[in-house]
N, C-alpha and C. Protein backbone atom coordinates (compact mmCIF):
# COMPACT_ATOMS: atom_id res chain seq x y z
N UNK A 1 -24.39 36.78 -34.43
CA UNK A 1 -23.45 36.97 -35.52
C UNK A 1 -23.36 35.70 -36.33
N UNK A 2 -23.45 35.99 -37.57
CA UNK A 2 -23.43 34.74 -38.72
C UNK A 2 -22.30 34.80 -39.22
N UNK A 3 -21.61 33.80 -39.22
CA UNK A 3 -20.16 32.92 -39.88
C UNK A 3 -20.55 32.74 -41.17
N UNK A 4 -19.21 33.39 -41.96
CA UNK A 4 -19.39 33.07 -43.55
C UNK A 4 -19.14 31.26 -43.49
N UNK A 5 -19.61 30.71 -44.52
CA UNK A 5 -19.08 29.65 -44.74
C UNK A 5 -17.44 29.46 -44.69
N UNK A 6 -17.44 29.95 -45.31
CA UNK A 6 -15.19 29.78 -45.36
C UNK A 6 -15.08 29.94 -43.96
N UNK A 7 -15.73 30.84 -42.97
CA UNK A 7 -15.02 30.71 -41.68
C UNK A 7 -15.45 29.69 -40.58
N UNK A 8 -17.09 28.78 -41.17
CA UNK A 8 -17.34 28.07 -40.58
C UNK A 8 -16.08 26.67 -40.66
N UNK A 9 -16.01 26.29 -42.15
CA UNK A 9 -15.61 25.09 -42.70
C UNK A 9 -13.99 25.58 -41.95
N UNK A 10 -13.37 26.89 -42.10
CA UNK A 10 -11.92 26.13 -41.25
C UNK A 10 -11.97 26.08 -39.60
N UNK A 11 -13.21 26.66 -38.96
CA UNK A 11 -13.16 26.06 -37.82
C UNK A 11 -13.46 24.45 -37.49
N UNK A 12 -14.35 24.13 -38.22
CA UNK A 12 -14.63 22.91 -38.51
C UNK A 12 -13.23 22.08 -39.21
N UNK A 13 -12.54 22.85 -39.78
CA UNK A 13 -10.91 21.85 -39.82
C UNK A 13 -9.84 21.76 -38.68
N UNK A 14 -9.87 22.97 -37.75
CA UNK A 14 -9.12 23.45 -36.74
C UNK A 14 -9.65 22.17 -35.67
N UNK A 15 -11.24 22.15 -35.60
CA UNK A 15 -11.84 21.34 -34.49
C UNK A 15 -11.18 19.76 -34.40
N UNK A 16 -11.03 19.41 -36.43
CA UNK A 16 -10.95 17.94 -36.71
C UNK A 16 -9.31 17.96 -36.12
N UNK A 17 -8.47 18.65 -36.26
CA UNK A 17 -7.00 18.75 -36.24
C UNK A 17 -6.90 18.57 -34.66
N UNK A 18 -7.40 19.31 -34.06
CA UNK A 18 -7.14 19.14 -32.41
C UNK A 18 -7.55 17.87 -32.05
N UNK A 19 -8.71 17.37 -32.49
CA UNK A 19 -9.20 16.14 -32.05
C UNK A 19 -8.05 14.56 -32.58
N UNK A 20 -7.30 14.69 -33.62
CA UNK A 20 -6.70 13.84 -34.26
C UNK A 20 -5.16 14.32 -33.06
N UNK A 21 -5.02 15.44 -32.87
CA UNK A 21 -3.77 15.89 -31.84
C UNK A 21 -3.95 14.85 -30.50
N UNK A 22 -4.84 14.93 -29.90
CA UNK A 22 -5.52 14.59 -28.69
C UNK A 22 -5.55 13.11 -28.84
N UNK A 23 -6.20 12.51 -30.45
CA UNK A 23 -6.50 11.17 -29.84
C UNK A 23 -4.91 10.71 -29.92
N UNK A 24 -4.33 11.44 -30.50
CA UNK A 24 -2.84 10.91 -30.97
C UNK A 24 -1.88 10.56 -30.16
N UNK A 25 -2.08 11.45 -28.84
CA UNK A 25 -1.67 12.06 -27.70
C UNK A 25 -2.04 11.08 -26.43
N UNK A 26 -3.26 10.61 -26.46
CA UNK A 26 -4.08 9.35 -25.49
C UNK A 26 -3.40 8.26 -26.14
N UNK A 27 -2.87 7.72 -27.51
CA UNK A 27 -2.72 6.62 -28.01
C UNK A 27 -1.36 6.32 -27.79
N UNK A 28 -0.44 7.76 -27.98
CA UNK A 28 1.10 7.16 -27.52
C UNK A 28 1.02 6.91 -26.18
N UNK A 29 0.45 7.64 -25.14
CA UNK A 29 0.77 7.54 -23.45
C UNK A 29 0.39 5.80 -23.36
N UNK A 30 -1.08 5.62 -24.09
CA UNK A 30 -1.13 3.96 -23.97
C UNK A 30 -0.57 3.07 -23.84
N UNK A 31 0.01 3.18 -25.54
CA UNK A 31 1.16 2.24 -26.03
C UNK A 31 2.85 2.00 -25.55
N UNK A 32 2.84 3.99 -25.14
CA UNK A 32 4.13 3.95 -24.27
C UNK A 32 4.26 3.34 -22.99
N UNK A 33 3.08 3.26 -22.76
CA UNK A 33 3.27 2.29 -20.76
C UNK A 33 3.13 1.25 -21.41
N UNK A 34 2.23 0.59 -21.88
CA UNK A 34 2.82 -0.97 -22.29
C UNK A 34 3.57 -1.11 -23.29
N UNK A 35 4.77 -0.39 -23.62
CA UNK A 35 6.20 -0.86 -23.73
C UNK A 35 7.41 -0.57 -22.62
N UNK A 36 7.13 0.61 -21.93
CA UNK A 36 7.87 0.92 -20.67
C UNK A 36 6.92 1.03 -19.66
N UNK A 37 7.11 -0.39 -19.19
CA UNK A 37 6.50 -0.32 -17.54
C UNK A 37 7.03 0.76 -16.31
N UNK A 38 6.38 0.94 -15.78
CA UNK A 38 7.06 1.79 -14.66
C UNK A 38 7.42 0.64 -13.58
N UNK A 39 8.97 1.18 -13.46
CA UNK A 39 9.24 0.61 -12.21
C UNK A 39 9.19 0.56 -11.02
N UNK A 40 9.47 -0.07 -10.26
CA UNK A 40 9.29 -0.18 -8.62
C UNK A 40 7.95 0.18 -8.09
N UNK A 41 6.77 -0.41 -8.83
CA UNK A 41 5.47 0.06 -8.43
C UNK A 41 4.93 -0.95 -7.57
N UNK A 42 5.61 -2.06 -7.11
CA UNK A 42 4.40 -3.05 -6.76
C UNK A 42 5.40 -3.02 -5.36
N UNK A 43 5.93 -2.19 -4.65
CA UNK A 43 6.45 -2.51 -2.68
C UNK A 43 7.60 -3.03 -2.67
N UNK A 44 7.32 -2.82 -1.46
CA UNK A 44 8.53 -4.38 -1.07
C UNK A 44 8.67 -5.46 -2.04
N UNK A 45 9.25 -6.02 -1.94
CA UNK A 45 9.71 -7.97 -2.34
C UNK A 45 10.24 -8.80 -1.29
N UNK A 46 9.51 -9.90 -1.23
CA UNK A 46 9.98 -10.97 -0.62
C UNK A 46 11.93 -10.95 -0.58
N UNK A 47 12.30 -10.83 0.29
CA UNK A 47 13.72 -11.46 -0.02
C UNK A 47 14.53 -9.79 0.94
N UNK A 48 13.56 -8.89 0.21
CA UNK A 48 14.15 -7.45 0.53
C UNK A 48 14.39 -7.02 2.26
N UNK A 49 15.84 -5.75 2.85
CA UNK A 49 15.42 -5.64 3.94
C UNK A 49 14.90 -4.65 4.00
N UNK A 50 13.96 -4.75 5.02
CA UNK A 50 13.60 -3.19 5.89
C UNK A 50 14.40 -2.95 6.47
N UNK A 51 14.33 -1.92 6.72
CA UNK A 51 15.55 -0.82 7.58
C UNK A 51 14.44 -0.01 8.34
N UNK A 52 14.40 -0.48 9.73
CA UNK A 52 13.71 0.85 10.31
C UNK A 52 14.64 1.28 11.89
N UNK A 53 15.22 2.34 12.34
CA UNK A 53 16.20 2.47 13.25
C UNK A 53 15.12 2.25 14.61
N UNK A 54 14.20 1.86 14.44
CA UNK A 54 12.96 1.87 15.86
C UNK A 54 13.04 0.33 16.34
N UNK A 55 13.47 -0.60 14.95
CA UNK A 55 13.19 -1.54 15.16
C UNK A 55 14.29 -2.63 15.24
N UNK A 56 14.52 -3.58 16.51
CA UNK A 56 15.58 -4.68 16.46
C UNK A 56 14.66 -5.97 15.89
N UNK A 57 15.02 -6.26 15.01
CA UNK A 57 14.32 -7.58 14.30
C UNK A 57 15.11 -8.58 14.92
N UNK A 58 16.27 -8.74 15.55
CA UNK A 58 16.71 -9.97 16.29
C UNK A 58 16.20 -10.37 17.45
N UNK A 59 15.76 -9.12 18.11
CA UNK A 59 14.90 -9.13 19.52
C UNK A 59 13.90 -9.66 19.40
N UNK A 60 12.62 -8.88 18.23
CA UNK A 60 11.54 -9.33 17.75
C UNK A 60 11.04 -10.87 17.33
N UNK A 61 12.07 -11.20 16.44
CA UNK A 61 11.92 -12.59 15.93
C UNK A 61 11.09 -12.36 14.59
N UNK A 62 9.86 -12.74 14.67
CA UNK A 62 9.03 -12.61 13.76
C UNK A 62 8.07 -11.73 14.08
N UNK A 63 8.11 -10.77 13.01
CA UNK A 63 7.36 -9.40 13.11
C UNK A 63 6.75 -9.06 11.94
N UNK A 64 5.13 -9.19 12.03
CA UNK A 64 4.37 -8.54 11.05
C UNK A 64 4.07 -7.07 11.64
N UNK A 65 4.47 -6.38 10.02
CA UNK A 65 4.29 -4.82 10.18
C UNK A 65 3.30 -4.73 9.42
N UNK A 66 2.22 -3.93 9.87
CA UNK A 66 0.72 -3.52 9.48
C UNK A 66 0.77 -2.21 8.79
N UNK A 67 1.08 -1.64 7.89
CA UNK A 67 1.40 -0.31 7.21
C UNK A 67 0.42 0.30 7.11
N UNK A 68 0.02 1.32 7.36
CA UNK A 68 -1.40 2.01 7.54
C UNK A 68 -1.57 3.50 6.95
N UNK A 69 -2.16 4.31 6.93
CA UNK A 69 -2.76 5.25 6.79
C UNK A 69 -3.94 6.15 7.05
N UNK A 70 -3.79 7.31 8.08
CA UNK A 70 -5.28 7.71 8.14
C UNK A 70 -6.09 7.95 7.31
N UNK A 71 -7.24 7.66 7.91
CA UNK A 71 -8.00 8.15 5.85
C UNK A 71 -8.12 6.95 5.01
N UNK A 72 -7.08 6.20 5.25
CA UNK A 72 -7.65 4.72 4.05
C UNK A 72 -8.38 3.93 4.05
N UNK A 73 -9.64 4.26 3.49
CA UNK A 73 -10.66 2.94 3.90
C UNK A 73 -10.10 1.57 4.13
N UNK A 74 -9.50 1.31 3.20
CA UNK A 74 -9.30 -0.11 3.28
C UNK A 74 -8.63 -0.94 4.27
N UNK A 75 -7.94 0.43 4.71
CA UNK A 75 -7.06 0.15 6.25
C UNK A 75 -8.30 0.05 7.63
N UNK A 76 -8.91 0.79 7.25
CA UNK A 76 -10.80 0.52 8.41
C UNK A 76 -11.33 -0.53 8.46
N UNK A 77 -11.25 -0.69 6.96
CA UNK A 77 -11.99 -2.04 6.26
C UNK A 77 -11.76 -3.33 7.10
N UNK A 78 -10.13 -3.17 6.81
CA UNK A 78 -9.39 -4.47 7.18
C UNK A 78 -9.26 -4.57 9.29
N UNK A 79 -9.25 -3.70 9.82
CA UNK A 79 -8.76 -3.50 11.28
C UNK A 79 -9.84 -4.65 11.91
N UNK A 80 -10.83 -5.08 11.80
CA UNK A 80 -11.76 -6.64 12.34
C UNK A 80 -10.43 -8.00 12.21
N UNK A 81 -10.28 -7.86 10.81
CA UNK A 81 -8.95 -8.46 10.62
C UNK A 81 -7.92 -8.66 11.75
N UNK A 82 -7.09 -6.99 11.45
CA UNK A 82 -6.47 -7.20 12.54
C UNK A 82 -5.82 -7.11 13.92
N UNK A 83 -7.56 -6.87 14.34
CA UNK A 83 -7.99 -7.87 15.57
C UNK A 83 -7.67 -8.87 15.67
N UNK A 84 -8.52 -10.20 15.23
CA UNK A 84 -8.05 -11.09 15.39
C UNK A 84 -7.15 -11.94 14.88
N UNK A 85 -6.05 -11.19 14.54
CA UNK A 85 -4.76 -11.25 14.19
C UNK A 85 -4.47 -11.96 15.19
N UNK A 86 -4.08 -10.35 15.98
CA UNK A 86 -3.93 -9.97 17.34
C UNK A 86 -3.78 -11.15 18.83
N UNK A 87 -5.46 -11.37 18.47
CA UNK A 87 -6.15 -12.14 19.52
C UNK A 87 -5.60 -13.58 19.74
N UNK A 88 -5.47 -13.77 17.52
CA UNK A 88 -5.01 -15.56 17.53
C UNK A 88 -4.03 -16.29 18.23
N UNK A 89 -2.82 -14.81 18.37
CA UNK A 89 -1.37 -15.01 18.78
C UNK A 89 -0.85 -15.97 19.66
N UNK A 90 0.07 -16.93 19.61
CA UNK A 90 0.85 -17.56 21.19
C UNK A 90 1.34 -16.63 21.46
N UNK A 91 1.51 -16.47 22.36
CA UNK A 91 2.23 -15.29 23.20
C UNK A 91 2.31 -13.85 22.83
N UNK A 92 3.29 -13.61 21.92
CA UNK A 92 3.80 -12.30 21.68
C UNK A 92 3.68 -12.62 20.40
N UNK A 93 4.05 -14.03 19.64
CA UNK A 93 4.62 -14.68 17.95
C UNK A 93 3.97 -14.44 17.18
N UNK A 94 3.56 -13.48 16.38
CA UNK A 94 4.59 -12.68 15.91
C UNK A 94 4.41 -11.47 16.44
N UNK A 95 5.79 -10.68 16.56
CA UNK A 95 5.43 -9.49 16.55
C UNK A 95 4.28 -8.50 16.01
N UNK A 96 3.47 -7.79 16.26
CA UNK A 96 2.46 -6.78 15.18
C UNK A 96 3.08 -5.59 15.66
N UNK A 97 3.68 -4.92 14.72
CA UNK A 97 3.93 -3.68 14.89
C UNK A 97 3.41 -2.72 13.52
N UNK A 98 2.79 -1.86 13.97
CA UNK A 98 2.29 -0.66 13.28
C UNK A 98 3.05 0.32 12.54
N UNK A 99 3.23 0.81 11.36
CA UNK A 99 4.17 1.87 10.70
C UNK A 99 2.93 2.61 9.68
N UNK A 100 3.24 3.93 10.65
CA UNK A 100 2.10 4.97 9.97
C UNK A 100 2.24 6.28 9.88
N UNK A 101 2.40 7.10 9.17
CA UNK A 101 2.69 8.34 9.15
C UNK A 101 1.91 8.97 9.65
N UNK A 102 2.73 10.12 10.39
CA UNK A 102 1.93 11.48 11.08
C UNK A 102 2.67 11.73 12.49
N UNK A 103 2.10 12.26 12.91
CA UNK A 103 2.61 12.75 14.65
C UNK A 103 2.13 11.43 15.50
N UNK A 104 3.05 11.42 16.15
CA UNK A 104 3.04 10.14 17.36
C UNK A 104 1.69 10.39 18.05
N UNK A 105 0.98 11.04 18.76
CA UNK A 105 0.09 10.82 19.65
C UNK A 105 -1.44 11.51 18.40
N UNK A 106 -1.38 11.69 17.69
CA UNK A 106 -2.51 12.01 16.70
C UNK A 106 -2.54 9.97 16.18
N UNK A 107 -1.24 9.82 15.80
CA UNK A 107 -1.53 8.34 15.28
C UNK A 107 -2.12 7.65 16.56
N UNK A 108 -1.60 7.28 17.35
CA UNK A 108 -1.73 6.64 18.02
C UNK A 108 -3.09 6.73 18.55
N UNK A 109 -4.00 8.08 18.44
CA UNK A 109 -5.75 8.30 19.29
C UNK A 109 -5.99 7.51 17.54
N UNK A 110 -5.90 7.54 16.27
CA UNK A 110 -6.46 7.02 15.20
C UNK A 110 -6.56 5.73 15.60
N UNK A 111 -4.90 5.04 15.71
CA UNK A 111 -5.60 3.31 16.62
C UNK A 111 -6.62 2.86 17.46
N UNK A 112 -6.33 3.89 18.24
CA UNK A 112 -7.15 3.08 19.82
C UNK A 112 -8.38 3.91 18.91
N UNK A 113 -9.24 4.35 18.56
CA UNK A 113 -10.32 4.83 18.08
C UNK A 113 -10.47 3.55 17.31
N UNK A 114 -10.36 2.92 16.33
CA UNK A 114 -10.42 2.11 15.65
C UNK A 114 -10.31 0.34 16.48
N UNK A 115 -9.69 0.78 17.55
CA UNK A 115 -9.63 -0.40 18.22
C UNK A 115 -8.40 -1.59 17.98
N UNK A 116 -7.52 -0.76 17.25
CA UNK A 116 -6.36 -1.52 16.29
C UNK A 116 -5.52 -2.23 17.88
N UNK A 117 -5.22 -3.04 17.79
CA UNK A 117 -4.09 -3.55 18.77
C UNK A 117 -2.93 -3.63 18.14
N UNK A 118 -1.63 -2.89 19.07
CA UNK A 118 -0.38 -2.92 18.37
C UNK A 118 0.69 -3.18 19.56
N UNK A 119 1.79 -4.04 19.01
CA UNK A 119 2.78 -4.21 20.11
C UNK A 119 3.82 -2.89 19.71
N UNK A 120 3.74 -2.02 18.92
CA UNK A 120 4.47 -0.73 18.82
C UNK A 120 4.01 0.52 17.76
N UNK A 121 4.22 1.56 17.65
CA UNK A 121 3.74 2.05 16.61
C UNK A 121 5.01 2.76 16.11
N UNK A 122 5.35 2.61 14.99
CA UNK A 122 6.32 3.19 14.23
C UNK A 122 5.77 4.27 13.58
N UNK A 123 6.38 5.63 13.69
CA UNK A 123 5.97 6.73 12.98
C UNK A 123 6.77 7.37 11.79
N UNK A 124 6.65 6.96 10.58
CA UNK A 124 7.35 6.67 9.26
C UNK A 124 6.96 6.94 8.30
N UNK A 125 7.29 7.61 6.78
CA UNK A 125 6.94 7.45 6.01
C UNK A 125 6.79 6.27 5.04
N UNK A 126 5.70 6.42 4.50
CA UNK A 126 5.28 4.62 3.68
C UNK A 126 6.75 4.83 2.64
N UNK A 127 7.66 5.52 2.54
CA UNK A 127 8.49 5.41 1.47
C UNK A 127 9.53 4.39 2.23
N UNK A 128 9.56 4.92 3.20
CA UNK A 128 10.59 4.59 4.48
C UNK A 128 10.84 2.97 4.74
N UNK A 129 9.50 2.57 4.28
CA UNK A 129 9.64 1.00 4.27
C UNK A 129 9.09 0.33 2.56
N UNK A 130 8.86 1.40 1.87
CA UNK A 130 8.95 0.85 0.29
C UNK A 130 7.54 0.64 -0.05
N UNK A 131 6.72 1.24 0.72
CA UNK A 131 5.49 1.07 0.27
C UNK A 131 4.32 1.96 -0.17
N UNK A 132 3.46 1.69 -1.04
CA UNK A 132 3.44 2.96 -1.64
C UNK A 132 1.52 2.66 -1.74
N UNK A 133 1.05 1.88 -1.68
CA UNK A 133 -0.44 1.37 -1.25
C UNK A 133 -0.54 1.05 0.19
N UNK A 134 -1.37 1.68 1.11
CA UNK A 134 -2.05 0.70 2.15
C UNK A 134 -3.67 0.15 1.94
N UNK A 135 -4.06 -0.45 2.98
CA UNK A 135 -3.00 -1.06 3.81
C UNK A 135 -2.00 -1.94 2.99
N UNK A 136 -0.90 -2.31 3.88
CA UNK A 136 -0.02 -3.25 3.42
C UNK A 136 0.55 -4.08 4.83
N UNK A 137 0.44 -5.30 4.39
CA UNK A 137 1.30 -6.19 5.48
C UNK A 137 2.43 -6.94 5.45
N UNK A 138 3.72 -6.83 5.96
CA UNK A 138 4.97 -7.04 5.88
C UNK A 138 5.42 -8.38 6.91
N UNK A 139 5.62 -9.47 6.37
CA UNK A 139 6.09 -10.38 7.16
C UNK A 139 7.45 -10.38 7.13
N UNK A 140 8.35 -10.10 8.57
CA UNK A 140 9.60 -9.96 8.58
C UNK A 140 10.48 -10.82 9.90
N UNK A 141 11.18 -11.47 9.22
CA UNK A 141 11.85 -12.41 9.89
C UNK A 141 13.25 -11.68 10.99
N UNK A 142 14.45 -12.53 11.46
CA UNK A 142 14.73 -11.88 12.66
C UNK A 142 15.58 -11.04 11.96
N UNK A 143 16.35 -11.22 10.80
CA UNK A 143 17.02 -10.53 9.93
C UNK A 143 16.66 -9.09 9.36
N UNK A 144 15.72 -9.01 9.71
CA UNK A 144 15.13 -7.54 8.93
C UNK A 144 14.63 -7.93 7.40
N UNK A 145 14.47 -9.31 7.23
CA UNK A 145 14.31 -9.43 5.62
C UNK A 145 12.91 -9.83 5.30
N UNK A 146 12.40 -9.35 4.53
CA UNK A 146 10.71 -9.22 3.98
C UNK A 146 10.48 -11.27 3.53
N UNK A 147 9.62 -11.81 4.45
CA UNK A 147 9.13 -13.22 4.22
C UNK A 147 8.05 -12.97 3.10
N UNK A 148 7.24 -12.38 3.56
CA UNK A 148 6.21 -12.36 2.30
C UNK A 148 5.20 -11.12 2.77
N UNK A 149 4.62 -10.40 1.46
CA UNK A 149 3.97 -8.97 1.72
C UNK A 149 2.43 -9.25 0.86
N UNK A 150 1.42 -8.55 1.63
CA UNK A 150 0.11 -8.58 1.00
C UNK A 150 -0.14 -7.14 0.75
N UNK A 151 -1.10 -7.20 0.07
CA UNK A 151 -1.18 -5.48 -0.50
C UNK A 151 -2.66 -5.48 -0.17
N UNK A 152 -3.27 -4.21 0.57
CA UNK A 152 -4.75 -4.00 -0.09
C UNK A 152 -5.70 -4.80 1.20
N UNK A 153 -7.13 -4.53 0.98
CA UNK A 153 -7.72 -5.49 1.87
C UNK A 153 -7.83 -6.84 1.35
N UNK A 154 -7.84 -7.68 2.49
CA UNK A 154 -7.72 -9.07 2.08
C UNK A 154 -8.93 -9.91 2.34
N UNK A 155 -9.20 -10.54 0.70
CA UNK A 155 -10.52 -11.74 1.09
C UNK A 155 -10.00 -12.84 1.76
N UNK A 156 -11.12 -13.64 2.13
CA UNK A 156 -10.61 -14.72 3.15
C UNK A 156 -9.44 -15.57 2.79
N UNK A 157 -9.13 -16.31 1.60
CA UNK A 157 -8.43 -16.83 1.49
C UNK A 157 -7.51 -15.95 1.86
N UNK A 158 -6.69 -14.88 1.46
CA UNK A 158 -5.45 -14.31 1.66
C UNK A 158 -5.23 -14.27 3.14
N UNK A 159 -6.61 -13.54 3.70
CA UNK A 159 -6.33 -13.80 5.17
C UNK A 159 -5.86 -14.99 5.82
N UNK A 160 -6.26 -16.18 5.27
CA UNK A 160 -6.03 -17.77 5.48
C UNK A 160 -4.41 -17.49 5.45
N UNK A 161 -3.83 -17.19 4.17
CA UNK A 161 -2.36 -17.35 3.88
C UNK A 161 -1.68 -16.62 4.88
N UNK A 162 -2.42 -15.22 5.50
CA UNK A 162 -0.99 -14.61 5.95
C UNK A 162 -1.02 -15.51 7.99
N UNK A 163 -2.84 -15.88 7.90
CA UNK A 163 -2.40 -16.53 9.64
C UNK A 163 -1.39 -17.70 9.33
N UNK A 164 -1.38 -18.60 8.11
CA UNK A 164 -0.26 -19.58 8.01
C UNK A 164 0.84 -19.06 7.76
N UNK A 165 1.75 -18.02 7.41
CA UNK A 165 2.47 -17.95 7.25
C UNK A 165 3.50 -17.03 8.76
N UNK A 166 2.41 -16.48 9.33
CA UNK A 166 2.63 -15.84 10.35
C UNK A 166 2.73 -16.70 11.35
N UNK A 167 2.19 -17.39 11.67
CA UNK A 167 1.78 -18.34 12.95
C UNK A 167 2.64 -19.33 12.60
N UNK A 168 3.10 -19.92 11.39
CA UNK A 168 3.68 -21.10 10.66
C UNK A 168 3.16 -21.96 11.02
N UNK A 169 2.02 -22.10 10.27
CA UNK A 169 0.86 -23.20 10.18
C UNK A 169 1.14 -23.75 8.29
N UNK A 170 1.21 -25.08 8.53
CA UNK A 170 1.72 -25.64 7.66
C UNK A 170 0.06 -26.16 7.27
């Protein structure tokens, strides 16, 4: 079937009109996030408490929480890591405790499969402690209050920062 001209040329205006809709449409969402950031996207904060009812942070002392997820590479990625987290430890200092969503004994075969060492496993939602990327690692003092948080897998240097800050290696 052959299109008169007149019916080619206003599809050919209809086509230009949607396309000027669309780019118009990509250009406000742009401009609108970089004038309204979204909030509360980047976790925890230093300073902030956790609240978890599993956990006595006065007992603990110093407790890094390892935030995890099945399924997250980067949480696989990182578990060599922390190993020798784990391994570096005096004694017990710091705490490593695990917070991961799902059923208690499904999480828990994902660890030991992986080889993860944990002094507990908390079974939680990542909202539950404010976090919304794993992995994530939570340094938490006896207070329940967030010392300092890493996001993501970590290159060496970061790894450097969190054994000093964990171990309190000056």
């Amino acid at each position: 079937m052959k299109l008169s001209r007149k019916a080619r040329r206003s599809i050919e205006i209809l086509a230009n009109i949607a396309i000027v809709i669309v780019a118009a449409v990509i250009g406000g969402n742009f401009f609108w996030s970089r004038i309204h950031p979204r909030q509360n996207t980047s976790g925890p904060v230093v300073g902030s408490v956790v609240s978890l009812a599993a956990v006595n942070w006065q007992e603990n002392g110093s407790t890094l929480l390892m935030v995890l997820q099945e399924g997250c590479k980067y949480c696989e990625e990182s578990a060599p890591f922390y190993k020798r987290l784990h391994d570096q430890r005096v004694g017990t200092q710091p705490r490593m405790l695990t917070v991961i969503p799902g059923e208690a004994t499904e999480t828990a075969r994902y660890l030991s499969d992986r080889g993860l060492p944990t002094d507990g496993i908390i079974n939680a939602r990542l909202a539950d402690v404010n976090v919304a990327a794993t992995p994530t690692l939570l340094l938490v003092d006896a207070t329940g209050h967030v010392k300092a948080v890493w996001i993501g897998k970590l290159d060496e240097s970061r790894q450097n920062e969190v054994r000093q800050k964990a171990f309190g290696i000056d």
